[in-house]
Protein backbone atom coordinates (compact mmCIF):
# COMPACT_ATOMS: atom_id res chain seq x y z
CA UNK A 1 -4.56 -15.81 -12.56
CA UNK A 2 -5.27 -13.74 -9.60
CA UNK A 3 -2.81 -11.33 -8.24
CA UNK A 4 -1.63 -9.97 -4.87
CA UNK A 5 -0.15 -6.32 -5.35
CA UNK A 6 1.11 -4.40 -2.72
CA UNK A 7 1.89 -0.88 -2.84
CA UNK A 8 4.10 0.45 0.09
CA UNK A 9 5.71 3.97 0.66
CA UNK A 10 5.28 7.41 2.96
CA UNK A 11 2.04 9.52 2.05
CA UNK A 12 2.17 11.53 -0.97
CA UNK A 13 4.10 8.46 -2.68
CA UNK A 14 1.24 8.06 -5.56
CA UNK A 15 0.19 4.55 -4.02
CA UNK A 16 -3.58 5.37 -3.95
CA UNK A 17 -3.96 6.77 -7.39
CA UNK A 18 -1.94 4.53 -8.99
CA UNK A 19 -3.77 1.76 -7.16
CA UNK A 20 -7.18 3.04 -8.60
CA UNK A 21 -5.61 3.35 -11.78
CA UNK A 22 -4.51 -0.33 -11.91
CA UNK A 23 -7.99 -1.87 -10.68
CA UNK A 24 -9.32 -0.27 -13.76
CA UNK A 25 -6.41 -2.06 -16.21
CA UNK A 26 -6.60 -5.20 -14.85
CA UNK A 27 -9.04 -7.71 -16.61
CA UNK A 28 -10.34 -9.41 -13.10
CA UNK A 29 -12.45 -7.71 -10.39
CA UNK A 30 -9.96 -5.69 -8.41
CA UNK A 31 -10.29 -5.08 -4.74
CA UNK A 32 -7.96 -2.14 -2.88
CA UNK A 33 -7.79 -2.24 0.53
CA UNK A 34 -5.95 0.51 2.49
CA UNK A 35 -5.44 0.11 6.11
CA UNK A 36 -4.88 3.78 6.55
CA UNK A 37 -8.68 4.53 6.17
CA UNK A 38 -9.31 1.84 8.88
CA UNK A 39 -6.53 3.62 11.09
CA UNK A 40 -7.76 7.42 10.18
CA UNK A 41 -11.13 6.54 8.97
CA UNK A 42 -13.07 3.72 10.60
CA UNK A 43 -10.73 3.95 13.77
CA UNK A 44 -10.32 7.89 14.19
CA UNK A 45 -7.03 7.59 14.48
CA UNK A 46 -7.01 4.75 17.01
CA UNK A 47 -3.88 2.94 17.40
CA UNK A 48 -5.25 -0.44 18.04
CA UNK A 49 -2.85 -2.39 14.81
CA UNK A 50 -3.41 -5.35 16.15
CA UNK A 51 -6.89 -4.75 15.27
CA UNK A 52 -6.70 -3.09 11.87
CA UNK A 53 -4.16 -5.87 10.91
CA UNK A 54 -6.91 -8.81 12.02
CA UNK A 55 -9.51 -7.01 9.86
CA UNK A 56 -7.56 -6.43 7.07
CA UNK A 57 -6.27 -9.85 6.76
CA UNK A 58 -9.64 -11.12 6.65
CA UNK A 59 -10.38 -9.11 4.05
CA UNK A 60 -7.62 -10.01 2.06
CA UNK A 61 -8.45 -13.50 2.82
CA UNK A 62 -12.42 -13.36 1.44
CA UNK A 63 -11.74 -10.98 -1.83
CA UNK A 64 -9.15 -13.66 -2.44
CA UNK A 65 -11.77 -16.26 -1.99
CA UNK A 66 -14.16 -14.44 -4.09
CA UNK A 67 -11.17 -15.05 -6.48
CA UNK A 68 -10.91 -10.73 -6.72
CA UNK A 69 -7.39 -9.38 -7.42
CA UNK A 70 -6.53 -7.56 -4.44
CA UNK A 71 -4.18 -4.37 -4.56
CA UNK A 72 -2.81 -3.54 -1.00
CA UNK A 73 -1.48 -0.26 -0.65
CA UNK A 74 -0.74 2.03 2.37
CA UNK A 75 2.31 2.93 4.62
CA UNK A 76 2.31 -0.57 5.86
CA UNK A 77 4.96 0.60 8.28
CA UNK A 78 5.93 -0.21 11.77
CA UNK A 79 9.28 -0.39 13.43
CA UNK A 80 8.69 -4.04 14.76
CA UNK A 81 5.64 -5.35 12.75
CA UNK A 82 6.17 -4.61 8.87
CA UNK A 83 8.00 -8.19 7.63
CA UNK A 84 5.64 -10.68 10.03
CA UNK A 85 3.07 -8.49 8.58
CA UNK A 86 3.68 -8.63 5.14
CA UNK A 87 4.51 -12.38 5.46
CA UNK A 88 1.13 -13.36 7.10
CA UNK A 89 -0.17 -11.00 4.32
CA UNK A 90 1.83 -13.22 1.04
CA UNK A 91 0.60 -16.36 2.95
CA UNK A 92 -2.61 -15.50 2.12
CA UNK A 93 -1.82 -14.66 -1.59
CA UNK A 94 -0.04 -18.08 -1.58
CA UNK A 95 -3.54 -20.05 -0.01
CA UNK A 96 -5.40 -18.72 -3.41
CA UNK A 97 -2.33 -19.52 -6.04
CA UNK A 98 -2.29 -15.40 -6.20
CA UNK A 99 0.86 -13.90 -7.89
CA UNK A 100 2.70 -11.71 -5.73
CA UNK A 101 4.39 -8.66 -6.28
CA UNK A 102 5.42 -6.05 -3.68
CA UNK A 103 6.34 -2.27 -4.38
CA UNK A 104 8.11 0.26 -2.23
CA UNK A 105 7.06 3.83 -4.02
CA UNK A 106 9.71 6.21 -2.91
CA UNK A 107 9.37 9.99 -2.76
CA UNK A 108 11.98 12.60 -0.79
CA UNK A 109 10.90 13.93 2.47
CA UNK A 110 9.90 17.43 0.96
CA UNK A 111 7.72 15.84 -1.74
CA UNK A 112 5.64 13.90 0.43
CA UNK A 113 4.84 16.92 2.98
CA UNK A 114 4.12 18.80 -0.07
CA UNK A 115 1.23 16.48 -1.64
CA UNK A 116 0.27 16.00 1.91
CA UNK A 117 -0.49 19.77 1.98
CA UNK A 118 -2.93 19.05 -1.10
CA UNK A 119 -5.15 16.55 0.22
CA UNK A 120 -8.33 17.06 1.80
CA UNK A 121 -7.40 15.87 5.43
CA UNK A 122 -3.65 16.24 5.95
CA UNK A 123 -1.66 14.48 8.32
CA UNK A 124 0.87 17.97 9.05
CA UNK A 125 4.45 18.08 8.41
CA UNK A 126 5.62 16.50 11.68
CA UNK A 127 2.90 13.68 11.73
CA UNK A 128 4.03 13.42 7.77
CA UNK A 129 7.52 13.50 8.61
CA UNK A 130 7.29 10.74 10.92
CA UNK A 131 5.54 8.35 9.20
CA UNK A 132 8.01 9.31 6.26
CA UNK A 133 10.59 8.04 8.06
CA UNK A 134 8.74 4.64 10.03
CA UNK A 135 7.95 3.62 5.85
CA UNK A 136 11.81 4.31 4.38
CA UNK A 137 13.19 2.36 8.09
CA UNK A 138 11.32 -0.32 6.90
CA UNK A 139 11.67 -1.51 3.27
CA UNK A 140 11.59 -5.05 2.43
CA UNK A 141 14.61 -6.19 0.03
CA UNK A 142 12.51 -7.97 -2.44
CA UNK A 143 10.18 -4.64 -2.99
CA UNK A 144 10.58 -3.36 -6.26
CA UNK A 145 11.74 0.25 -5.61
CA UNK A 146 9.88 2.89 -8.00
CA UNK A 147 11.09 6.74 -7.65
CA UNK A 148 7.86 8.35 -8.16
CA UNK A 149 9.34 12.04 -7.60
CA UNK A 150 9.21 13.31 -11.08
CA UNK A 151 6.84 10.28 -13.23
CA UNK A 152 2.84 11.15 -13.86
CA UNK A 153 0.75 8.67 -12.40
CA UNK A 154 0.28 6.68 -15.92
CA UNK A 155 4.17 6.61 -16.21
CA UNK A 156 4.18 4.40 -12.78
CA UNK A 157 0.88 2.40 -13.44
CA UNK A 158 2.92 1.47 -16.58
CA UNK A 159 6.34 0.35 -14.61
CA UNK A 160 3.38 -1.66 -12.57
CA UNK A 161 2.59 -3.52 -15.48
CA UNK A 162 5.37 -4.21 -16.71
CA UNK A 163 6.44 -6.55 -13.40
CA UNK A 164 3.43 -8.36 -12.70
């Protein structure tokens, strides 16, 4: 059975390593697909959503086809945008017979600038602060909430597992 995962939360939430750590677990081929590294990456920090969004549903569309697990995980947050967004995104899963399964990872305010301050290209406390606060404004009531603040990486891959 394929599967549709989708991480959500503010930076420094674990949804990237966790992420890699599941692709490895799970017995299909696994795709991740971030739109942050086609925002910050591909995009240099061009605000063109619209565009990121068409590209990413694409890709969600062909790994799908390729009948690849795909694990979505980023910030995934706008004010307006997130549920039609998300929606176009499980209509996808839904095209394949993919299981879906969304996750909100939720970190304080503090502990995200912090692990922000560890990465290799940091966003800055106010940039960090407000996408913090564009990703908790914009939770989705079926997401299954995981508290990531004090759990290892493992300890949260295995909460994964246990709900899909």
């Amino acid at each position: 059975m394929l599967n549709l995962i989708i991480f959500r939360g503010p930076g420094g939430s674990g949804k990237s390593t966790v992420a890699k750590l599941l692709r490895d677990k799970l017995e299909n081929k696994t795709a991740i697909l971030c739109p942050d590294y086609f925002y910050w990456d591909v995009c240099g920090k061009d605000e063109n959503s619209e565009l990121v969004y068409e590209a990413l549903y694409r890709l969600v569309d062909l790994y799908l086809s390729k009948n690849y697990n795909v694990i979505l995980e980023g910030v995934l947050s706008s004010k307006i945008d997130t549920l039609p967004r998300i929606k176009k995104i499980i209509s996808l899963g839904n095209k394949y017979s993919a299981k879906t399964t969304q996750f909100y990872f939720e970190v304080p305010l503090k502990t995200s600038i912090q692990r922000d301050g560890k990465r290799k290209i940091k966003m800055g406390k106010e940039l960090a602060e407000e996408i913090y606060n564009k990703s908790i404004n914009s939770r989705l009531h079926n997401e299954i909430i995981i508290n990531t603040e004090n759990k290892k990486p493992v300890e949260v891959l295995n909460l994964v597992l246990s709900k899909i």
